[in-house]
PDB file of N, CA and C in Angstrom:
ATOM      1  N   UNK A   1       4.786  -1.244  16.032  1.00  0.00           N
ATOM      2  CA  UNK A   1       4.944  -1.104  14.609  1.00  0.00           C
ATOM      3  C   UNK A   1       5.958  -0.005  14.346  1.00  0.00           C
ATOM      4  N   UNK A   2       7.338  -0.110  13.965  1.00  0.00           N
ATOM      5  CA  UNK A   2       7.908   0.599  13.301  1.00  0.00           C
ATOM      6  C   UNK A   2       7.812   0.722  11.764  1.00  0.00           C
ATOM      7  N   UNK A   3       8.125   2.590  11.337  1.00  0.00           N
ATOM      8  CA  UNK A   3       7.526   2.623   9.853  1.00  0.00           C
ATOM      9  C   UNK A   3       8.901   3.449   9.457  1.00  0.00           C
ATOM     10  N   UNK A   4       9.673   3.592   8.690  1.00  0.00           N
ATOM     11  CA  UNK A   4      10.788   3.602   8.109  1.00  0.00           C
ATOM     12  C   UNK A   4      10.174   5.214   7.875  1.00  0.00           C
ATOM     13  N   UNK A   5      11.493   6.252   8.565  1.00  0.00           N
ATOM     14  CA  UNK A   5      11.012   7.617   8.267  1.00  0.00           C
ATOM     15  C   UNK A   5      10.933   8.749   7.288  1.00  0.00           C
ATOM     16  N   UNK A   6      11.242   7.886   6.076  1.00  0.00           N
ATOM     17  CA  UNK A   6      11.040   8.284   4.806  1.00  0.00           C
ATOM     18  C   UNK A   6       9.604   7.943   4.381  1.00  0.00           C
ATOM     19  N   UNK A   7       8.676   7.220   5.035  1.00  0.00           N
ATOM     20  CA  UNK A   7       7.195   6.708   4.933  1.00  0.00           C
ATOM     21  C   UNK A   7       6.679   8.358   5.738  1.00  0.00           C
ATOM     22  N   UNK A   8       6.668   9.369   4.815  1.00  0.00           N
ATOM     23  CA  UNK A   8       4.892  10.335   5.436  1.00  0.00           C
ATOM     24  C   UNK A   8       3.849   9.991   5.530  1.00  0.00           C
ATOM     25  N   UNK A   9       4.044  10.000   6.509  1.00  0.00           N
ATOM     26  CA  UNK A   9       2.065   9.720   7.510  1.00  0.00           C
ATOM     27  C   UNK A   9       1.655  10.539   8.124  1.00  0.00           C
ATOM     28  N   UNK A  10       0.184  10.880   7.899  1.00  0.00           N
ATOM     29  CA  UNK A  10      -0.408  11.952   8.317  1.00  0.00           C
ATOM     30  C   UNK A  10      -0.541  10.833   9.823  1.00  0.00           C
ATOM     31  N   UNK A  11      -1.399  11.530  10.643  1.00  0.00           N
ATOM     32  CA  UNK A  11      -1.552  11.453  12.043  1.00  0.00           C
ATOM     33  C   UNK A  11      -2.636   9.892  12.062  1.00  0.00           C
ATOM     34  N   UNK A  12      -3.484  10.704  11.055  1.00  0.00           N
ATOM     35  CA  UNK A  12      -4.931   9.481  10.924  1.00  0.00           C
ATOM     36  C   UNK A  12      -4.210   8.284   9.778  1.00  0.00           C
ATOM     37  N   UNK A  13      -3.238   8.183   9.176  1.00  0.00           N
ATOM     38  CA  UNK A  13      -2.691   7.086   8.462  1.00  0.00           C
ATOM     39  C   UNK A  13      -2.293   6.216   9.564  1.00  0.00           C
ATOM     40  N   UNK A  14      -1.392   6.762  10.286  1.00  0.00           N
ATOM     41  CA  UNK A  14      -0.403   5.896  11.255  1.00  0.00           C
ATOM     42  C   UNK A  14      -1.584   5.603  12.298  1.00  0.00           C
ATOM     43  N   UNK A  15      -2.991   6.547  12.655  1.00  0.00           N
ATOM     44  CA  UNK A  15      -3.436   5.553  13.343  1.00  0.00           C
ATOM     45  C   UNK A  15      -4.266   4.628  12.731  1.00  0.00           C
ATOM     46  N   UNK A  16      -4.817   4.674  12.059  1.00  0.00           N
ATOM     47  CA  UNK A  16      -5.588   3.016  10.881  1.00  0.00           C
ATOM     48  C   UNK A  16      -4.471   2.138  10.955  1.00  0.00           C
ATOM     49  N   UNK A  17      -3.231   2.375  10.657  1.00  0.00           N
ATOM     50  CA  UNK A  17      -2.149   1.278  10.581  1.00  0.00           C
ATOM     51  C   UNK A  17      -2.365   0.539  11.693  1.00  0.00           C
ATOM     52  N   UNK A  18      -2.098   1.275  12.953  1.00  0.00           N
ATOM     53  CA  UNK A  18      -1.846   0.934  14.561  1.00  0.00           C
ATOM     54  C   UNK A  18      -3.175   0.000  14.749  1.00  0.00           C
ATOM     55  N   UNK A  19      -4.576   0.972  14.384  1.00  0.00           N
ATOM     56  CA  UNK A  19      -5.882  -0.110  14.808  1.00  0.00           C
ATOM     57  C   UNK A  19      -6.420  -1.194  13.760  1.00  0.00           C
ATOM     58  N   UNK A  20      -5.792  -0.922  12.391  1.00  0.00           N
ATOM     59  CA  UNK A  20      -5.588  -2.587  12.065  1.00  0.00           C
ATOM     60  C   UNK A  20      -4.714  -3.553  12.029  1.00  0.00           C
ATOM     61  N   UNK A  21      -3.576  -3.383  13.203  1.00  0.00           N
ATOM     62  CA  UNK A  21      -2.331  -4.017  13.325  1.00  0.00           C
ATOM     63  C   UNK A  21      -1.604  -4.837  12.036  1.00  0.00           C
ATOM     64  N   UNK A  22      -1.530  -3.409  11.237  1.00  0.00           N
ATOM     65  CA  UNK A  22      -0.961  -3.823  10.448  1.00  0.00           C
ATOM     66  C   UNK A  22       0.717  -4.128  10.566  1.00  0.00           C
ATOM     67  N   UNK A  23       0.772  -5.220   9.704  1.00  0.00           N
ATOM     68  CA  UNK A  23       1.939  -6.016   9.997  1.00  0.00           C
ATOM     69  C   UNK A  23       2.181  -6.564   7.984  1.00  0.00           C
ATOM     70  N   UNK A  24       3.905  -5.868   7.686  1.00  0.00           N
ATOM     71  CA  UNK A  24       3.559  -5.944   6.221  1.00  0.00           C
ATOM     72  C   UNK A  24       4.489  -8.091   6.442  1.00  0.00           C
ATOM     73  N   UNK A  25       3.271  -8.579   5.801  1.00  0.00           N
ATOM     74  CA  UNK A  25       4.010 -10.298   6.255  1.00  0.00           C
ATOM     75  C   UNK A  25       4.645 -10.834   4.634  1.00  0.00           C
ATOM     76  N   UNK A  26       4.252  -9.483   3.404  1.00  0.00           N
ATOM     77  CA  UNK A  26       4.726  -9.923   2.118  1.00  0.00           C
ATOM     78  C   UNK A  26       6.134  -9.901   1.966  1.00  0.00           C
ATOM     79  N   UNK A  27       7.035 -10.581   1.680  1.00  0.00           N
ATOM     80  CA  UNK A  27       8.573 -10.281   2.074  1.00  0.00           C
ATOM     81  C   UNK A  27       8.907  -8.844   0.842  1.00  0.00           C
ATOM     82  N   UNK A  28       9.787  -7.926   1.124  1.00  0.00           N
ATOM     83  CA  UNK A  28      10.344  -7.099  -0.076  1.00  0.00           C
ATOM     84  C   UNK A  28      11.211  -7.706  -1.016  1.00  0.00           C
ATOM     85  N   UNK A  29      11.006  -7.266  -2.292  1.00  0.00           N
ATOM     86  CA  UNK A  29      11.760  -7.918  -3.434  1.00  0.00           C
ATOM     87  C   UNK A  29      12.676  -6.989  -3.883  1.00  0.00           C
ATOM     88  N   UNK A  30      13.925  -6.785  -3.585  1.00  0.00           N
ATOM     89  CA  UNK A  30      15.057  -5.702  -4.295  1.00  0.00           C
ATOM     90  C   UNK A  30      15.511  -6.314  -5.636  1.00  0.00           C
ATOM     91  N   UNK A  31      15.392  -5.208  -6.553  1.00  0.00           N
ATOM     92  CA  UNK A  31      16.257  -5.762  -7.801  1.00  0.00           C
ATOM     93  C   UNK A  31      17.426  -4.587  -8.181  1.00  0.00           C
ATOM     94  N   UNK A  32      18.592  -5.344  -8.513  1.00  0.00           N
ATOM     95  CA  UNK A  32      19.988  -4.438  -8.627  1.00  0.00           C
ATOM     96  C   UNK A  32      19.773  -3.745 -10.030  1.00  0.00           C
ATOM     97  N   UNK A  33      20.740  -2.661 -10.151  1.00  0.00           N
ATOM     98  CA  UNK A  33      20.510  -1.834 -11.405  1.00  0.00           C
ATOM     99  C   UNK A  33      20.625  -2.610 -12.865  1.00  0.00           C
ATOM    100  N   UNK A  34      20.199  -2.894 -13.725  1.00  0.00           N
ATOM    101  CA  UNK A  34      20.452  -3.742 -15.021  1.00  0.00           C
ATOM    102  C   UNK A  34      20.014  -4.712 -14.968  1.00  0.00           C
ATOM    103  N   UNK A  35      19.121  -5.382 -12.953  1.00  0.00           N
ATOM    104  CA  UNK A  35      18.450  -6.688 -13.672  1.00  0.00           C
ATOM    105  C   UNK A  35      17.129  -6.610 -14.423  1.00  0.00           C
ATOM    106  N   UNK A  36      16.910  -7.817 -15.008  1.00  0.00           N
ATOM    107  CA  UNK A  36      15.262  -7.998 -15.300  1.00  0.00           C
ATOM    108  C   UNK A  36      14.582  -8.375 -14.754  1.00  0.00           C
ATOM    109  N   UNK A  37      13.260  -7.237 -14.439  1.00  0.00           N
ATOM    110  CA  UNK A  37      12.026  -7.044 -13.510  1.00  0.00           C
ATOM    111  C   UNK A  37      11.412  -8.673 -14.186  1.00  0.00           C
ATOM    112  N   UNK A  38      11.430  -9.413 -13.042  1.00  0.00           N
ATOM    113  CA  UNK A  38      10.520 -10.884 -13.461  1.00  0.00           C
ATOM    114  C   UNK A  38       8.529 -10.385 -13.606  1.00  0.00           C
ATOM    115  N   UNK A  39       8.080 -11.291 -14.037  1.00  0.00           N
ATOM    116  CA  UNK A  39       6.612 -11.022 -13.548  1.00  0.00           C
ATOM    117  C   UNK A  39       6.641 -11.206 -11.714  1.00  0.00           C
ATOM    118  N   UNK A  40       6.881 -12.361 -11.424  1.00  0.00           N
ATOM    119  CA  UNK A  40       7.044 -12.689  -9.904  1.00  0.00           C
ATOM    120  C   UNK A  40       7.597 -11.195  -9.316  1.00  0.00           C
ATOM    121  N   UNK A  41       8.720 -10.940  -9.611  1.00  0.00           N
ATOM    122  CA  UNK A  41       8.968  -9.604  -8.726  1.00  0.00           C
ATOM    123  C   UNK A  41       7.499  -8.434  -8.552  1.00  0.00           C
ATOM    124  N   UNK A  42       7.135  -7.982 -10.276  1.00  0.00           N
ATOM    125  CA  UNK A  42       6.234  -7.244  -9.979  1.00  0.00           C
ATOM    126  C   UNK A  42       5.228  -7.592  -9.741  1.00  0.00           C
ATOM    127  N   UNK A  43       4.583  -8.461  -9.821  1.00  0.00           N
ATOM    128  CA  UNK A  43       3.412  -9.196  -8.751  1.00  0.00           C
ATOM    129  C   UNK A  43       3.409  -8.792  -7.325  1.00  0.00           C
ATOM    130  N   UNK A  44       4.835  -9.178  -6.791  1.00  0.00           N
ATOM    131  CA  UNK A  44       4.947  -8.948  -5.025  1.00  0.00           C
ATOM    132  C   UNK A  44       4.795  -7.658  -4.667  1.00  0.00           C
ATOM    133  N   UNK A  45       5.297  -7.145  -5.649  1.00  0.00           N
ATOM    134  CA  UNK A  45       5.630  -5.294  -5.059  1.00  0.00           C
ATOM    135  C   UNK A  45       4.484  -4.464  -4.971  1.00  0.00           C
ATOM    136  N   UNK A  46       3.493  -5.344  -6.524  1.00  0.00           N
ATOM    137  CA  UNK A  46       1.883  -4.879  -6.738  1.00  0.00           C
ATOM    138  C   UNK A  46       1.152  -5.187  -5.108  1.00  0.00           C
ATOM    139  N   UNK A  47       1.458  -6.535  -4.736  1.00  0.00           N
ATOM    140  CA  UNK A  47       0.902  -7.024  -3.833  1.00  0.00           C
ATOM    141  C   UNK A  47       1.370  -6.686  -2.770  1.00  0.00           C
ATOM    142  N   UNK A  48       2.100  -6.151  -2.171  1.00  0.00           N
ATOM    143  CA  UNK A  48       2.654  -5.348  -1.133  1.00  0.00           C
ATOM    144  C   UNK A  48       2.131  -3.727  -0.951  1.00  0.00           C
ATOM    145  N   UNK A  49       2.308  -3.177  -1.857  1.00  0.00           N
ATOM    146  CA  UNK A  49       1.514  -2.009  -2.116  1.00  0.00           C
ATOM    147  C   UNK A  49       0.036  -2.067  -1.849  1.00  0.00           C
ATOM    148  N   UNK A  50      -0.310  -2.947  -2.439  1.00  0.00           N
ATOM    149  CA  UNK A  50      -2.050  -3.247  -2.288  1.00  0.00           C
ATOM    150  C   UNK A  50      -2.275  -3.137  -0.859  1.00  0.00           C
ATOM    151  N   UNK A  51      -1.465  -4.511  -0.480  1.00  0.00           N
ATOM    152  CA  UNK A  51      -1.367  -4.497   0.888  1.00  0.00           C
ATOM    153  C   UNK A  51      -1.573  -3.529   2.256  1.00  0.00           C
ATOM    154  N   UNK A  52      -0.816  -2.741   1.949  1.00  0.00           N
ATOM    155  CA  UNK A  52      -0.098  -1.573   2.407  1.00  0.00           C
ATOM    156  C   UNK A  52      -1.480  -0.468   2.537  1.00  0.00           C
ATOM    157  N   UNK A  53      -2.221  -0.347   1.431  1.00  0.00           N
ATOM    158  CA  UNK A  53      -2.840   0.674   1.097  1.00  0.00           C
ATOM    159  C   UNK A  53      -4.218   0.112   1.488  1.00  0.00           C
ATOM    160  N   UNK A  54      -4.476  -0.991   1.349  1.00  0.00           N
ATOM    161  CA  UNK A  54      -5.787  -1.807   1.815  1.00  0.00           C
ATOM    162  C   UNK A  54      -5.683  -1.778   3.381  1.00  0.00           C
ATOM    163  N   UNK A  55      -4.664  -1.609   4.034  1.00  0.00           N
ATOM    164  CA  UNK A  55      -4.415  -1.414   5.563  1.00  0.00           C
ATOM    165  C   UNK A  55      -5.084   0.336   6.271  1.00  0.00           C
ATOM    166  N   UNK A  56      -4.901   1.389   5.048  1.00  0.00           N
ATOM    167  CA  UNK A  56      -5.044   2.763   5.310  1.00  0.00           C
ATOM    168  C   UNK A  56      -6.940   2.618   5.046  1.00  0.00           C
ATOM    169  N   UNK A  57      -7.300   1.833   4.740  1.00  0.00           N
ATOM    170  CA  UNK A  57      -8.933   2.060   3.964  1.00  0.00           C
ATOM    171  C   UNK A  57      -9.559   1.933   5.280  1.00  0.00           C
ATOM    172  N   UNK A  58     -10.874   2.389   5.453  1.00  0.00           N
ATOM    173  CA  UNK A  58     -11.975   2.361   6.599  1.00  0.00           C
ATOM    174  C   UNK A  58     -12.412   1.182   6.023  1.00  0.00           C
ATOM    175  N   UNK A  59     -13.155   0.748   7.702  1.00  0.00           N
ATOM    176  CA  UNK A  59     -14.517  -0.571   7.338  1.00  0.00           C
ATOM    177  C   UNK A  59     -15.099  -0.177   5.890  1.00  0.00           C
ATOM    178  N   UNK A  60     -15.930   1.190   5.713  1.00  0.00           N
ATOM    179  CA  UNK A  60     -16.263   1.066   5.136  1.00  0.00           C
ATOM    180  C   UNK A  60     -16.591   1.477   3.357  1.00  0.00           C
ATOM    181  N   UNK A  61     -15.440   1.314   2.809  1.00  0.00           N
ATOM    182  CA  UNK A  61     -14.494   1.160   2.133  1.00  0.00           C
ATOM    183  C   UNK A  61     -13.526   2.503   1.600  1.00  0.00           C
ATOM    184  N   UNK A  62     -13.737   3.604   2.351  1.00  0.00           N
ATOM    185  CA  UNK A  62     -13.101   5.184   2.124  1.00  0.00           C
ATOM    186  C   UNK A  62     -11.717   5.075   2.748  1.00  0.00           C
ATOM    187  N   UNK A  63     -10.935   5.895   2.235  1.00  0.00           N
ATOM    188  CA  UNK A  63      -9.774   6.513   2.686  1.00  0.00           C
ATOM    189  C   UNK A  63     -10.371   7.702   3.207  1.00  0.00           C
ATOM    190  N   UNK A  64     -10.241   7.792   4.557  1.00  0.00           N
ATOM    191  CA  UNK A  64     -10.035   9.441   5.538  1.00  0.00           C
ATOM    192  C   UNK A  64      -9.164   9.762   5.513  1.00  0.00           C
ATOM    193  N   UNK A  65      -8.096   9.558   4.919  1.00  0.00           N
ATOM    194  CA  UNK A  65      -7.155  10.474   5.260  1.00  0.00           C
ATOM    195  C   UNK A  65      -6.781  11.169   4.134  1.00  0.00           C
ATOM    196  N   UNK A  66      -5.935  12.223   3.653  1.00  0.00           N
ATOM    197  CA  UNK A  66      -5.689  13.171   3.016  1.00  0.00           C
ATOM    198  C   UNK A  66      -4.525  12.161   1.633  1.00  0.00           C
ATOM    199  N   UNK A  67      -5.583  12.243   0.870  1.00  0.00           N
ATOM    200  CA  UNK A  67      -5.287  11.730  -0.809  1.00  0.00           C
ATOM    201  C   UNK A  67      -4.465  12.657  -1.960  1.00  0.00           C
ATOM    202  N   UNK A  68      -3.232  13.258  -1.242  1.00  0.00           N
ATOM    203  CA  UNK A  68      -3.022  14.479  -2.351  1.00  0.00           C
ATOM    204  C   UNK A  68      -2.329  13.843  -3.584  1.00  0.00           C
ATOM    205  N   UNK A  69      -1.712  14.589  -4.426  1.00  0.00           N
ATOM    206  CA  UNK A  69      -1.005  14.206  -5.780  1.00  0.00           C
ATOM    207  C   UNK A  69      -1.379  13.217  -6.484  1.00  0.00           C
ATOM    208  N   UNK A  70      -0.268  12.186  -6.803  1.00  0.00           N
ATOM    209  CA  UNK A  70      -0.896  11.096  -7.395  1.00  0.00           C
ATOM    210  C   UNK A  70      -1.758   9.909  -6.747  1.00  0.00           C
ATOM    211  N   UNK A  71      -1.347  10.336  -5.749  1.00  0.00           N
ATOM    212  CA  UNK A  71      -2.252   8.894  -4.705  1.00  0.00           C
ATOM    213  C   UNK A  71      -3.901   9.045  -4.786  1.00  0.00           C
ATOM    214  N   UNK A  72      -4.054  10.711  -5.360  1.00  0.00           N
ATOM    215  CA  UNK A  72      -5.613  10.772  -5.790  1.00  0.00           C
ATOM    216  C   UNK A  72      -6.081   9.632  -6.805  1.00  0.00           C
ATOM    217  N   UNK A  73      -4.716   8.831  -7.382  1.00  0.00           N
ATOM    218  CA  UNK A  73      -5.879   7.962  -8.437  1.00  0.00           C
ATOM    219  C   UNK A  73      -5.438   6.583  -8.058  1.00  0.00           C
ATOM    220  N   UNK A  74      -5.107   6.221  -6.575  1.00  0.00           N
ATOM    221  CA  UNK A  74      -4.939   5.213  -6.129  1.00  0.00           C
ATOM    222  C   UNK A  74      -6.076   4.322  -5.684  1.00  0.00           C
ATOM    223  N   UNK A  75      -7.143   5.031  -4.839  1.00  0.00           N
ATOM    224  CA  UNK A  75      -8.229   4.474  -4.891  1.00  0.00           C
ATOM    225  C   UNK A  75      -9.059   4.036  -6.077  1.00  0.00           C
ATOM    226  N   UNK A  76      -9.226   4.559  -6.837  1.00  0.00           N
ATOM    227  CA  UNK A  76     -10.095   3.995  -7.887  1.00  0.00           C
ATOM    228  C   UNK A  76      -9.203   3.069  -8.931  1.00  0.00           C
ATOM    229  N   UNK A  77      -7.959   2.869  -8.878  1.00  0.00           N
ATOM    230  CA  UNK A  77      -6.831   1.843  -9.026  1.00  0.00           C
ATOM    231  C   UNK A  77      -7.710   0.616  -8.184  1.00  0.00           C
ATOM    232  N   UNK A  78      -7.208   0.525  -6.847  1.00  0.00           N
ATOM    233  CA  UNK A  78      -7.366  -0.536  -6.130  1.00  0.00           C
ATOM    234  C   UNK A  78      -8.904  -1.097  -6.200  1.00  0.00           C
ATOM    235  N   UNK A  79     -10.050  -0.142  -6.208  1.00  0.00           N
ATOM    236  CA  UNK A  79     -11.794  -0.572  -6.663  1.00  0.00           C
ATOM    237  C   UNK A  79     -11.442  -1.484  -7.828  1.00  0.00           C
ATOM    238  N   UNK A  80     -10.970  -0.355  -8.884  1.00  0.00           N
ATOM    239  CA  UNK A  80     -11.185  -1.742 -10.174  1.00  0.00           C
ATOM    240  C   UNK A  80     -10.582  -3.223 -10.027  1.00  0.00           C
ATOM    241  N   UNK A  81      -9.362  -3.028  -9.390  1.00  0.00           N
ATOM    242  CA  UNK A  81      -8.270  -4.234  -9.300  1.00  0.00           C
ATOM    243  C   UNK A  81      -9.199  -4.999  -8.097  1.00  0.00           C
ATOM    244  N   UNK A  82      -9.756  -4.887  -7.424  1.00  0.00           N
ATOM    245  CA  UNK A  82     -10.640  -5.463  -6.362  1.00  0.00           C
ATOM    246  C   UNK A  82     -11.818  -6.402  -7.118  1.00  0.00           C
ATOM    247  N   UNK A  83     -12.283  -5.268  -8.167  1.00  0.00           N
ATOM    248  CA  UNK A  83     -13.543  -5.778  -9.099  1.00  0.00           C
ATOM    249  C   UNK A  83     -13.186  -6.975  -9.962  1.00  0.00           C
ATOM    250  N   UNK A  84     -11.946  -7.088 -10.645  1.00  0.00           N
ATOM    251  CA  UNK A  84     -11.802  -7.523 -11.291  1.00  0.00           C
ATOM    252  C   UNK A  84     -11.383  -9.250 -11.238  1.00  0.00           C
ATOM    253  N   UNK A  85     -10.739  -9.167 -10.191  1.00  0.00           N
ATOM    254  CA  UNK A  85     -10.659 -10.241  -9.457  1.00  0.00           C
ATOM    255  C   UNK A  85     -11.380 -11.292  -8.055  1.00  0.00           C
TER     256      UNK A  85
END
């Protein structure tokens, strides 16, 4: 698994990645300066992210690893969006 080195990972991120072989299989969606964000675009990027972040979670359903700044309100983001659907 290569992770692009602008991605900070604590020690215990990169290993949850490694022991749930995570593999991102959502393709990336680039949009150029002045286009319009489709719904489809932000759907994928939502869903890539999700992705991404549902890969860092334990069995049983916690993040161990270190939640600083805004990513403190990422988890309870992804619970509701989990609930809701």
């Amino acid at each position: 698994m290569v992770l692009p080195e602008w991605l900070n990972l604590t020690t215990t991120e990169r290993q949850f990645l490694r022991e749930n072989n995570f593999k991102q299989t959502i393709p990336q969606v680039k949009a150029e300066d002045g286009e319009e964000i489709t719904y489809e675009t932000a759907t994928t990027t939502l869903r890539r992210a999700v992705h991404f972040f549902a890969a860092l979670q334990a069995s049983d359903g916690h993040w161990p690893a270190e939640n600083a700044g805004p990513l403190f309100f990422l988890p309870p983001l992804v619970s509701l969006l989990n609930c809701n659907y």
